[in-house]
C-alpha atoms as a PDB file:
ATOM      1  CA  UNK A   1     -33.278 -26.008 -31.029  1.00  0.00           C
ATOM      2  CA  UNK A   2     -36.281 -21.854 -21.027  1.00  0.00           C
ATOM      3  CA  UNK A   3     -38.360 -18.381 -15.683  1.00  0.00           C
ATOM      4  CA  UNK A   4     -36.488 -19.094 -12.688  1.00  0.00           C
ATOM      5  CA  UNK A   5     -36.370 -22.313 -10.569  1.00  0.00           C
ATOM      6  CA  UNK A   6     -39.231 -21.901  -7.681  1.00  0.00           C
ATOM      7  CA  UNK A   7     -37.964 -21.322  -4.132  1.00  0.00           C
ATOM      8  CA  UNK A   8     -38.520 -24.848  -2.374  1.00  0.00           C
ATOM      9  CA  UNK A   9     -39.332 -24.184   1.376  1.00  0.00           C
ATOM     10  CA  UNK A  10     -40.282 -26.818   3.725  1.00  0.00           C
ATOM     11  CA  UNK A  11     -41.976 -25.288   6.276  1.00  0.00           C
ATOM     12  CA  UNK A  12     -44.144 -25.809   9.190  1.00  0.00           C
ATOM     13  CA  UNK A  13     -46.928 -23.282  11.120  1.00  0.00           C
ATOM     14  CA  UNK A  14     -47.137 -23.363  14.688  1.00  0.00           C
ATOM     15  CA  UNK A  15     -49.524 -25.354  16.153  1.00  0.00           C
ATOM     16  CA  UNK A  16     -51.405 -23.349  19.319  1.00  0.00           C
ATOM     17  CA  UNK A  17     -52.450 -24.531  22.197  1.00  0.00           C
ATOM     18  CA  UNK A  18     -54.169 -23.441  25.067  1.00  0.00           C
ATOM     19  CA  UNK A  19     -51.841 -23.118  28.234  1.00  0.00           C
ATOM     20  CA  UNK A  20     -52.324 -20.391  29.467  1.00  0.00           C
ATOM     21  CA  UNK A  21     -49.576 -19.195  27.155  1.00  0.00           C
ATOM     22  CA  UNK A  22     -49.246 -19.059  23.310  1.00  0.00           C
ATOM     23  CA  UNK A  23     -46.296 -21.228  21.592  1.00  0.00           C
ATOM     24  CA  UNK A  24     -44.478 -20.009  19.019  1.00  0.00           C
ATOM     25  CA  UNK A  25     -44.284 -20.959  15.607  1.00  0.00           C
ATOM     26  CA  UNK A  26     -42.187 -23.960  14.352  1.00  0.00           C
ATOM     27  CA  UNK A  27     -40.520 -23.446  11.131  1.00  0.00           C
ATOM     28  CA  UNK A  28     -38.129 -25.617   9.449  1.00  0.00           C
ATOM     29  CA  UNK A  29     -35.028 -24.525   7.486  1.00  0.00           C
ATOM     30  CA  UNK A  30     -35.399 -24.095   3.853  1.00  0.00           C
ATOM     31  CA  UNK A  31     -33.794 -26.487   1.961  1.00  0.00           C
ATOM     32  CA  UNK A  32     -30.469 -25.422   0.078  1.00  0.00           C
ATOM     33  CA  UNK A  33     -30.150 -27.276  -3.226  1.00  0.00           C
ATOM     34  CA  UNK A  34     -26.764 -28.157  -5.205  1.00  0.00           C
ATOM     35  CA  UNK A  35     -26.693 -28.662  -9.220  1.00  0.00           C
ATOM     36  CA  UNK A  36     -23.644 -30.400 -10.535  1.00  0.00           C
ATOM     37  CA  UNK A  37     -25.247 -30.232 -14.160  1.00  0.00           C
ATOM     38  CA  UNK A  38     -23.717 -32.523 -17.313  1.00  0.00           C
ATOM     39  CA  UNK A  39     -24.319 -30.808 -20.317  1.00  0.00           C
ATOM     40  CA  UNK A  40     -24.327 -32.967 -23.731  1.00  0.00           C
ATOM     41  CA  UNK A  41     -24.796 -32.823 -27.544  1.00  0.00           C
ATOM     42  CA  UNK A  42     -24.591 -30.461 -30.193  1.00  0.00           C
ATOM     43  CA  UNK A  43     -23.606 -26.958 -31.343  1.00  0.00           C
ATOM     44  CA  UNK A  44     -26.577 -25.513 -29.298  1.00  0.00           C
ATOM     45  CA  UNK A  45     -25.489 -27.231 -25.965  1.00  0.00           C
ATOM     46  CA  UNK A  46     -21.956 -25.715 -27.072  1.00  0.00           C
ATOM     47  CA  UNK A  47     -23.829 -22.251 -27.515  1.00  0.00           C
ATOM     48  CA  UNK A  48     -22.586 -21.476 -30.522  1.00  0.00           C
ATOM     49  CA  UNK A  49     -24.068 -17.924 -31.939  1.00  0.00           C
ATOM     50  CA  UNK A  50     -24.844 -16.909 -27.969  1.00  0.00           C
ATOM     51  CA  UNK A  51     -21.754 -15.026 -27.656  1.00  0.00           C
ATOM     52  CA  UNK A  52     -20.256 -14.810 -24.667  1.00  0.00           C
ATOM     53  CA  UNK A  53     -23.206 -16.257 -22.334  1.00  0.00           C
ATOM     54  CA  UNK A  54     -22.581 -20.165 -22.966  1.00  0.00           C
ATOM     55  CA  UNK A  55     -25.879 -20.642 -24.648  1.00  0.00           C
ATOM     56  CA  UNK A  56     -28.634 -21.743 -22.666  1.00  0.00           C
ATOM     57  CA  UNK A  57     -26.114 -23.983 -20.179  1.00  0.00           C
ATOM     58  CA  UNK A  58     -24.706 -21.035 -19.175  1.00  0.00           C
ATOM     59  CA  UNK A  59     -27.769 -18.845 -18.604  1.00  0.00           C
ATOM     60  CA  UNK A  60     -29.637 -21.530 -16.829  1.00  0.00           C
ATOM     61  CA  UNK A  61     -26.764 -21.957 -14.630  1.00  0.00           C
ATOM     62  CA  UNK A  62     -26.423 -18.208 -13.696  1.00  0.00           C
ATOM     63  CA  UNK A  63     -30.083 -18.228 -13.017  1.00  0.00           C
ATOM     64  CA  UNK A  64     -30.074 -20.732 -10.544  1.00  0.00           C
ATOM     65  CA  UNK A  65     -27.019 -19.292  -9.092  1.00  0.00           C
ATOM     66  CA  UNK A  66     -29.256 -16.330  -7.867  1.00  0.00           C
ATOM     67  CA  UNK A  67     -31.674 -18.413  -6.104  1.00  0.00           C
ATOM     68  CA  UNK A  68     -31.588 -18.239  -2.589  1.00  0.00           C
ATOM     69  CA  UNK A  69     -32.380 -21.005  -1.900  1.00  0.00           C
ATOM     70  CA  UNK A  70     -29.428 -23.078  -4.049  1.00  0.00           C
ATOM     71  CA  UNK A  71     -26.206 -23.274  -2.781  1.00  0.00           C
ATOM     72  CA  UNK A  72     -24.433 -23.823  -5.254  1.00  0.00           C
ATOM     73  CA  UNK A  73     -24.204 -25.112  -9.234  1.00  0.00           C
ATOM     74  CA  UNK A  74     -21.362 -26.231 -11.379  1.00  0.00           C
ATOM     75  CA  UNK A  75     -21.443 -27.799 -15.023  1.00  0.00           C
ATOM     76  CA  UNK A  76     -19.378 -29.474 -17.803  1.00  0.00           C
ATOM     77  CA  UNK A  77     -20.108 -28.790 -21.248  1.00  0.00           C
ATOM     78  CA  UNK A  78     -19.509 -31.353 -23.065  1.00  0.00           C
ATOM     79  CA  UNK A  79     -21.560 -29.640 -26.643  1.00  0.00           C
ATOM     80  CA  UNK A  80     -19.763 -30.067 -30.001  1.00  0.00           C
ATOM     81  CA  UNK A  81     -20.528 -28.097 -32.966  1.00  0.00           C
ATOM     82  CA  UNK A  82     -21.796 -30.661 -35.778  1.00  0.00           C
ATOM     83  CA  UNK A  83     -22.387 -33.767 -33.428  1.00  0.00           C
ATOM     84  CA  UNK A  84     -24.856 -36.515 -35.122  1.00  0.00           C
ATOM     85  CA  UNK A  85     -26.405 -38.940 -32.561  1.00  0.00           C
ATOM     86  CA  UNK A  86     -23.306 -41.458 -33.877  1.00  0.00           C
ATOM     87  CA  UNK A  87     -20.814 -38.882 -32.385  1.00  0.00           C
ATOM     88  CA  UNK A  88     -22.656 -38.403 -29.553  1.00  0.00           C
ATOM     89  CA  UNK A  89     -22.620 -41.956 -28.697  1.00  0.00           C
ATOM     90  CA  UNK A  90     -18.828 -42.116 -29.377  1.00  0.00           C
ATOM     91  CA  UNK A  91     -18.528 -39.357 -26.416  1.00  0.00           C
ATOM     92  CA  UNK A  92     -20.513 -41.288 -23.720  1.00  0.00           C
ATOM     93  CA  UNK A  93     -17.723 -44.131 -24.748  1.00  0.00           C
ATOM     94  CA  UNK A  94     -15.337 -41.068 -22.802  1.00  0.00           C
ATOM     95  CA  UNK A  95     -13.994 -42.000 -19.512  1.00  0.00           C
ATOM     96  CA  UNK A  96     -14.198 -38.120 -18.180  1.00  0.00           C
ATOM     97  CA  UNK A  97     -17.550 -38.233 -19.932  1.00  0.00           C
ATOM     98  CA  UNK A  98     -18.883 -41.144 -18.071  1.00  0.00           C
ATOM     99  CA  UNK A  99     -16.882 -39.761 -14.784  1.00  0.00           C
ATOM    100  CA  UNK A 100     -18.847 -36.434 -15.295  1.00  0.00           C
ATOM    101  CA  UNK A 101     -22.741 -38.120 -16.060  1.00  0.00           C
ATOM    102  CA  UNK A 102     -22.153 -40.152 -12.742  1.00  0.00           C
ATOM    103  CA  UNK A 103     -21.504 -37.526 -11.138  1.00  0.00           C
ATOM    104  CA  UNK A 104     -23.955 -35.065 -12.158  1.00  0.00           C
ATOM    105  CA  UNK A 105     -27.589 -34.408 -10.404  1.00  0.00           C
ATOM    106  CA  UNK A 106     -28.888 -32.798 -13.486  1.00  0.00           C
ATOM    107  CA  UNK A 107     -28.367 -33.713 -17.192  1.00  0.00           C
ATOM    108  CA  UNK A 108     -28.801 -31.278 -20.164  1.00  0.00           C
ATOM    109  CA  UNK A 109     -29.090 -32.816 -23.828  1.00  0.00           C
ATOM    110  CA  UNK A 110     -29.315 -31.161 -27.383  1.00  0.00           C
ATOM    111  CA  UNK A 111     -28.979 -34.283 -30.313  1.00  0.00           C
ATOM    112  CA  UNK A 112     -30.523 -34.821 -33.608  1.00  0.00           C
ATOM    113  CA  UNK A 113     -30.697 -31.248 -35.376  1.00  0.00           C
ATOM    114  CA  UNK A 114     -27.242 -32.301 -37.629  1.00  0.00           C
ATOM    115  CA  UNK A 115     -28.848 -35.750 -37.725  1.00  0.00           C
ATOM    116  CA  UNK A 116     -31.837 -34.003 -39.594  1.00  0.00           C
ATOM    117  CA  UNK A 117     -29.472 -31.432 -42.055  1.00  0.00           C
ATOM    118  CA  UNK A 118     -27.681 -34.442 -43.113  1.00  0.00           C
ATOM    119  CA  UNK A 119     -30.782 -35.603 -44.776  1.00  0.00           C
ATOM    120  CA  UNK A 120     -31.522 -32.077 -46.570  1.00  0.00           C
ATOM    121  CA  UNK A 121     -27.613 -31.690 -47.653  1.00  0.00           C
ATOM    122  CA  UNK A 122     -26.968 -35.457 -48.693  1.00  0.00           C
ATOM    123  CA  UNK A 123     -30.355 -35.137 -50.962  1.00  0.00           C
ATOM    124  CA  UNK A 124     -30.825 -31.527 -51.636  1.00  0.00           C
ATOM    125  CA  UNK A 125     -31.483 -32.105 -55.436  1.00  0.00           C
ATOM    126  CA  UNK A 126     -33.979 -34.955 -54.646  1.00  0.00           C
ATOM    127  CA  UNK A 127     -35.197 -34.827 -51.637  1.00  0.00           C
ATOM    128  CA  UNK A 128     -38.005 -37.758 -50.706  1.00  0.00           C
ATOM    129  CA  UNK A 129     -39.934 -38.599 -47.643  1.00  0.00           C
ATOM    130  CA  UNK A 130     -38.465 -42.054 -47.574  1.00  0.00           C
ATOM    131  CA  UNK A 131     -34.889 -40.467 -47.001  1.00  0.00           C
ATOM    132  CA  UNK A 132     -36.505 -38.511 -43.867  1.00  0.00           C
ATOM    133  CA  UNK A 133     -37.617 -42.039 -42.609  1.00  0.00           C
ATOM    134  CA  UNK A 134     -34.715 -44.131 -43.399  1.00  0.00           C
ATOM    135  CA  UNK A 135     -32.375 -41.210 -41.097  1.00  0.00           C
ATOM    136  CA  UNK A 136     -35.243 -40.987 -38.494  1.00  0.00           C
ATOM    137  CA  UNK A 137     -34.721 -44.726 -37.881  1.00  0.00           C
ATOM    138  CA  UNK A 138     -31.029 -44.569 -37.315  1.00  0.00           C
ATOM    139  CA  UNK A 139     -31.729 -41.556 -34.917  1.00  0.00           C
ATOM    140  CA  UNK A 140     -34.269 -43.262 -33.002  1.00  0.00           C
ATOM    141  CA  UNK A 141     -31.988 -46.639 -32.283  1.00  0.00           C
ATOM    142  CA  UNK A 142     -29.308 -43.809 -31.446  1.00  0.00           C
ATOM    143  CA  UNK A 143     -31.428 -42.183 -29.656  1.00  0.00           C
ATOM    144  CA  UNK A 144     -32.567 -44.954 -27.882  1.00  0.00           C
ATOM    145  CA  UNK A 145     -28.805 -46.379 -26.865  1.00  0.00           C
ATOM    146  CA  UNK A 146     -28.098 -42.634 -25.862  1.00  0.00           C
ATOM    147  CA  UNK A 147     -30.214 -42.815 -23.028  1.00  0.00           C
ATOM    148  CA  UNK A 148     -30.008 -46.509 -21.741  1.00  0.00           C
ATOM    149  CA  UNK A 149     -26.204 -45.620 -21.778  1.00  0.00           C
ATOM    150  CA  UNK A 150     -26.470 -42.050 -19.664  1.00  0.00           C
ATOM    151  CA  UNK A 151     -29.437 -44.315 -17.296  1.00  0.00           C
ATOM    152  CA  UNK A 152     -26.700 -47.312 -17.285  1.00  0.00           C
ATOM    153  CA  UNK A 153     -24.382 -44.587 -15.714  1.00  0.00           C
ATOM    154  CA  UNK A 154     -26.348 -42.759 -13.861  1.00  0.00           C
ATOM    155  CA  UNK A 155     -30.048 -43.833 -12.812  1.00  0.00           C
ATOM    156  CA  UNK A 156     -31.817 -41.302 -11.408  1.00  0.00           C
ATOM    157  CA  UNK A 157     -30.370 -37.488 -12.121  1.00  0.00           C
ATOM    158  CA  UNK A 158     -33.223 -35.923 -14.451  1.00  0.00           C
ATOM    159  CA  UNK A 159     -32.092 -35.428 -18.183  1.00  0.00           C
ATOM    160  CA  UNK A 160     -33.945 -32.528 -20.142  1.00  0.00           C
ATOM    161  CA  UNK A 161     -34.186 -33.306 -23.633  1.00  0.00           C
ATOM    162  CA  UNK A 162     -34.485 -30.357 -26.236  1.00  0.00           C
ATOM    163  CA  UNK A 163     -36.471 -31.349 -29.739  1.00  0.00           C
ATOM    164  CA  UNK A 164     -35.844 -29.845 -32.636  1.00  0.00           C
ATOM    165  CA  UNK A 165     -36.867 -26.477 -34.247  1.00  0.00           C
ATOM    166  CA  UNK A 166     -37.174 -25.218 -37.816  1.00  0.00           C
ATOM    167  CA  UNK A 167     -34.977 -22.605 -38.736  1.00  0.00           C
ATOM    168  CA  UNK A 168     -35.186 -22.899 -42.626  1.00  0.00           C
ATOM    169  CA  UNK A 169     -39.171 -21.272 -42.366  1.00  0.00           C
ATOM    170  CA  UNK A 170     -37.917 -18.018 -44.349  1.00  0.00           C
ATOM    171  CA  UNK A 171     -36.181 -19.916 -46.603  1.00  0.00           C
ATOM    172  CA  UNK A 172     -37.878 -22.820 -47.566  1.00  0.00           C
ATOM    173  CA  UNK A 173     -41.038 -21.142 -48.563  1.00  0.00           C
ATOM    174  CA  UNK A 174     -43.753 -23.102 -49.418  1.00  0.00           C
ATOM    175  CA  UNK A 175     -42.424 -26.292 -49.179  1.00  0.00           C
ATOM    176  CA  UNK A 176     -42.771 -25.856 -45.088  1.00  0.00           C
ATOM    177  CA  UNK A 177     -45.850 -27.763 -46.141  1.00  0.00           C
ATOM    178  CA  UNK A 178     -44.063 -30.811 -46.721  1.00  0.00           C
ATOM    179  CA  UNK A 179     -41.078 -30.090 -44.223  1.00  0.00           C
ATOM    180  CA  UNK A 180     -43.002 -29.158 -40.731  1.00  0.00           C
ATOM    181  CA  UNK A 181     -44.974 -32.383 -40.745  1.00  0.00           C
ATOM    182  CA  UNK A 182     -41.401 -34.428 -41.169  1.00  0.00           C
ATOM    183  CA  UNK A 183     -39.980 -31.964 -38.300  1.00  0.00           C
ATOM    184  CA  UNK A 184     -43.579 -32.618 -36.205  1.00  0.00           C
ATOM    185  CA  UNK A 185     -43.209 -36.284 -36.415  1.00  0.00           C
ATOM    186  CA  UNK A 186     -39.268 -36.358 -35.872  1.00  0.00           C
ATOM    187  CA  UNK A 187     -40.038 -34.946 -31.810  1.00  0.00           C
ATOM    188  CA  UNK A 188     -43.059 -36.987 -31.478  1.00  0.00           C
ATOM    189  CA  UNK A 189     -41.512 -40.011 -32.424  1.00  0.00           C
ATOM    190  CA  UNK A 190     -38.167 -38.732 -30.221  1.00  0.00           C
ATOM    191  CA  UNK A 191     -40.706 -37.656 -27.184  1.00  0.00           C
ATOM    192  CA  UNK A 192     -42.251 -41.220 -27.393  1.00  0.00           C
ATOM    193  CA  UNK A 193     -38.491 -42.900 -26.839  1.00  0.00           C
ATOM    194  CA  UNK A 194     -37.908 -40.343 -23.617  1.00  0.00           C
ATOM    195  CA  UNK A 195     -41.314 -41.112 -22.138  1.00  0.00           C
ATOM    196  CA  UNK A 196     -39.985 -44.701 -21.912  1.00  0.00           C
ATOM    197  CA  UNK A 197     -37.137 -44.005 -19.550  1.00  0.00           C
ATOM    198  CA  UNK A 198     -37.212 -42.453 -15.862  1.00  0.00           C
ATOM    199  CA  UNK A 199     -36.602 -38.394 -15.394  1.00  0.00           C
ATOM    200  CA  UNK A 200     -36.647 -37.961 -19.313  1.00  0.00           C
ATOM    201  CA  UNK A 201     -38.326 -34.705 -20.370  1.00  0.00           C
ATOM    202  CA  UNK A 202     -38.787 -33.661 -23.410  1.00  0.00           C
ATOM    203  CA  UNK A 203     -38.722 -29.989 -24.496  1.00  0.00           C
ATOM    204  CA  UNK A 204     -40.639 -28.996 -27.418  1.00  0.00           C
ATOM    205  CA  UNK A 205     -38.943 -25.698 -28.990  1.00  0.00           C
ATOM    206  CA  UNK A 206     -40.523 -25.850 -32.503  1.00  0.00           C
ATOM    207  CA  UNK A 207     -43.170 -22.942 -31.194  1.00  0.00           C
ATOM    208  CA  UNK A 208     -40.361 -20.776 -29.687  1.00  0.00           C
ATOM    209  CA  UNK A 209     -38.822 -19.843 -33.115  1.00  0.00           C
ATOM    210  CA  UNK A 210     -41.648 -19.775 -35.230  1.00  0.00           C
ATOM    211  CA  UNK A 211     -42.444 -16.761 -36.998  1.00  0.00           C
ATOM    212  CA  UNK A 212     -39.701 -14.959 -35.092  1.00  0.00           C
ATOM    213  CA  UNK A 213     -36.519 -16.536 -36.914  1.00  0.00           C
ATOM    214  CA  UNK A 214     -35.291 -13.204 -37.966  1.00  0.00           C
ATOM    215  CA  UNK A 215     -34.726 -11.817 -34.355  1.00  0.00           C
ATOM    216  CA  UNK A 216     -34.507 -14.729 -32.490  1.00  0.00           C
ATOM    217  CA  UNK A 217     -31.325 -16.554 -34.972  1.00  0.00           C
ATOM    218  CA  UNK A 218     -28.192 -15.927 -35.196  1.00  0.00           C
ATOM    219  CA  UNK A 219     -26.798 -14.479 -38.576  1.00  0.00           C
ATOM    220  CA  UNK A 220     -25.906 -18.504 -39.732  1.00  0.00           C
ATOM    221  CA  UNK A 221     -29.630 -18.135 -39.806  1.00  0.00           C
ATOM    222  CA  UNK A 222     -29.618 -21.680 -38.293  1.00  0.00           C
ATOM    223  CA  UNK A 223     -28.356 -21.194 -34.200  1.00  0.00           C
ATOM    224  CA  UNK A 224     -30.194 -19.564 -31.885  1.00  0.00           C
ATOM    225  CA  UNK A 225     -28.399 -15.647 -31.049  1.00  0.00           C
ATOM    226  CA  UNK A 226     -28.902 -14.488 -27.557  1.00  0.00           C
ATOM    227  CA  UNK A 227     -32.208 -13.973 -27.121  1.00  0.00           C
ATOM    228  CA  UNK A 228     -33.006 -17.596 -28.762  1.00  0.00           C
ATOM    229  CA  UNK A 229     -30.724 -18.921 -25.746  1.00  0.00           C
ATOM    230  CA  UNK A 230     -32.217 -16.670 -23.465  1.00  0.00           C
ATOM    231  CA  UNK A 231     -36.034 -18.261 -24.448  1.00  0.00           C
ATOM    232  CA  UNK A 232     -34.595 -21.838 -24.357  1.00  0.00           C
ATOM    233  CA  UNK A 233     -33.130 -21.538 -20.883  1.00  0.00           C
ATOM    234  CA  UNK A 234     -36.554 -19.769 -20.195  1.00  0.00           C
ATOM    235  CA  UNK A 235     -38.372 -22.795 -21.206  1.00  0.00           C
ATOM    236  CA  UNK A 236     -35.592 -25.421 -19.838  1.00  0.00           C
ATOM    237  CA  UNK A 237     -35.982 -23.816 -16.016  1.00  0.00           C
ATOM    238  CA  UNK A 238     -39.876 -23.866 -16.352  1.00  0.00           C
ATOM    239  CA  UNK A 239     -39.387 -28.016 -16.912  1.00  0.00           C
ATOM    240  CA  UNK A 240     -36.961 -28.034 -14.247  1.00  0.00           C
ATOM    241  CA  UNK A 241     -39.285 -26.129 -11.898  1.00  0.00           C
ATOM    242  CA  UNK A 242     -41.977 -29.114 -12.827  1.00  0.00           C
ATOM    243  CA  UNK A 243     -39.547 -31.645 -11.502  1.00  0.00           C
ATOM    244  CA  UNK A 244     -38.699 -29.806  -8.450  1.00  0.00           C
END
C-alpha cells in the first residue's frame, strides 16, 4: 500500500533392485516456469516514489528472472497515478487491456487507496464515520465488478490483491484511534469479496509500514520509496511462493 519464488523440482529417486547390479537413479527434469504478468491499478502498481526500479512490478519481476528454474517473465503495467476503483473499471473496458489480462498467467492489482483519500479530502472539515461507509460501499460493488470482469476474461491466472496501508500515522496523531479501525475494516471487508472468487489473494500491508513510515515512504509521505517497494515485492513473492 513482498523472498524469492521457491525452486519447483519434480523429481524422482532411484528405485534399487537386486540384480546382481545396482540401477541408477531416475530423475526427472525440473520444471522451467514462464510469467507473462498483468499488472493493474493505482499509483503504487505504477511505482511512483520507487525511482527507477518500477515499484514492486518491477522488482518482483527481476527476482523471478534470477530463478533458475523460470525461463522467462514479461509484464504490462497498466498502474495509473490517482486511479479510483471507477477508473479502474473504465480500463478493463480497454481492448489492449482485456488483450493483455487474457493473456497473462499472473495478475498483479493495487485499487482502493485514492478511493479511501477521497473520503478524507471531500470531508476534511467534517469528517464522519457514515462518509467512510457510504465510499466503502461503492468500493466494494467496484470491487466486486473488478474481479468478475478480470475472471470473465481470464479464469484461472492467480490475481494478488494488495490492501491498503496507513501512511497518515505521523500525522494524524491521535485520531489513528478512530482512523485504523475504518482502515482495519476497509481490507477485511475487501479480503471477504476476494475470498469469493478463484486464485484471489489478498495481501495485507497495513503491518509493513507501521511505525516505520519515516524510512519506509517516500518524501509525498504517502507512496512507498524504495525500500517500501522492496518489502511489498518481499511480501507479494512469499504469496506467490504459497500458490506455487
Amino acid at each position: 500500500m513482498v523472498v524469492l519464488l521457491a525452486l519447483i523440482s519434480i523429481g524422482s529417486y532411484g528405485i534399487y533392485r537386486y540384480t546382481g547390479q545396482r540401477t541408477a537413479p531416475q530423475h526427472k527434469k525440473t520444471q522451467m516456469l514462464s510469467y507473462r504478468i498483468t499488472a493493474l491499478g493505482d499509483s503504487l502498481t505504477q511505482g511512483v516514489g520507487s525511482g527507477t526500479s518500477n515499484g514492486y512490478v518491477g522488482l518482483a519481476a527481476a527476482s523471478l528472472k534470477s530463478q533458475k528454474n523460470v525461463k522467462s517473465v514479461s509484464f504490462k503495467d497498466f498502474g495509473h497515478i490517482g486511479d479510483t476503483s471507477g477508473d479502474l473499471l473504465k480500463v478493463l473496458k480497454r481492448p489492449d487491456v482485456k488483450e493483455n489480462i487474457r493473456q497473462s498467467n499472473t495478475i498483479f492489482l493495487t485499487i482502493g487507496g485514492n478511493d479511501l483519500v477521497r473520503v478524507l479530502r471531500d470531508h476534511f472539515m467534517d469528517l464522519q464515520t457514515r462518509d467512510f461507509l457510504a465510499r466503502q460501499k461503492t468500493f466494494s460493488a467496484n470491487l466486486n465488478e473488478i474481479f468478475t470482469e478480470i475472471r470473465q476474461l481470464n479464469p484461472s491466472a492467480p490475481i494478488f490483491f494488495f490492501g491498503l496501508y496507513n501512511p497518515f500515522e505521523s500525522y494524524l496523531g491521535s485520531a489513528n484511534r478512530d482512523f485504523v479501525p475504518i482502515l482495519n475494516q476497509w481490507n477485511n471487508n475487501s479480503r471477504t469479496i476476494a475470498g469469493k472468487f478463484h486464485r484471489i489473494f489478498f495481501i495485507p500491508t497495513f503491518d509493513i509500514f507501521h511505525g516505520k513510515g519515516q524510512s519506509l515512504l517516500y518524501e509525498d509521505h504517502f507512496h512507498p520509496n524504495k525500500e517500501g517497494y522492496i518489502k511489498l515485492s518481499s511480501r507479494l513473492l512469499q504469496f506467490m511462493k504459497k500458490d506455487s
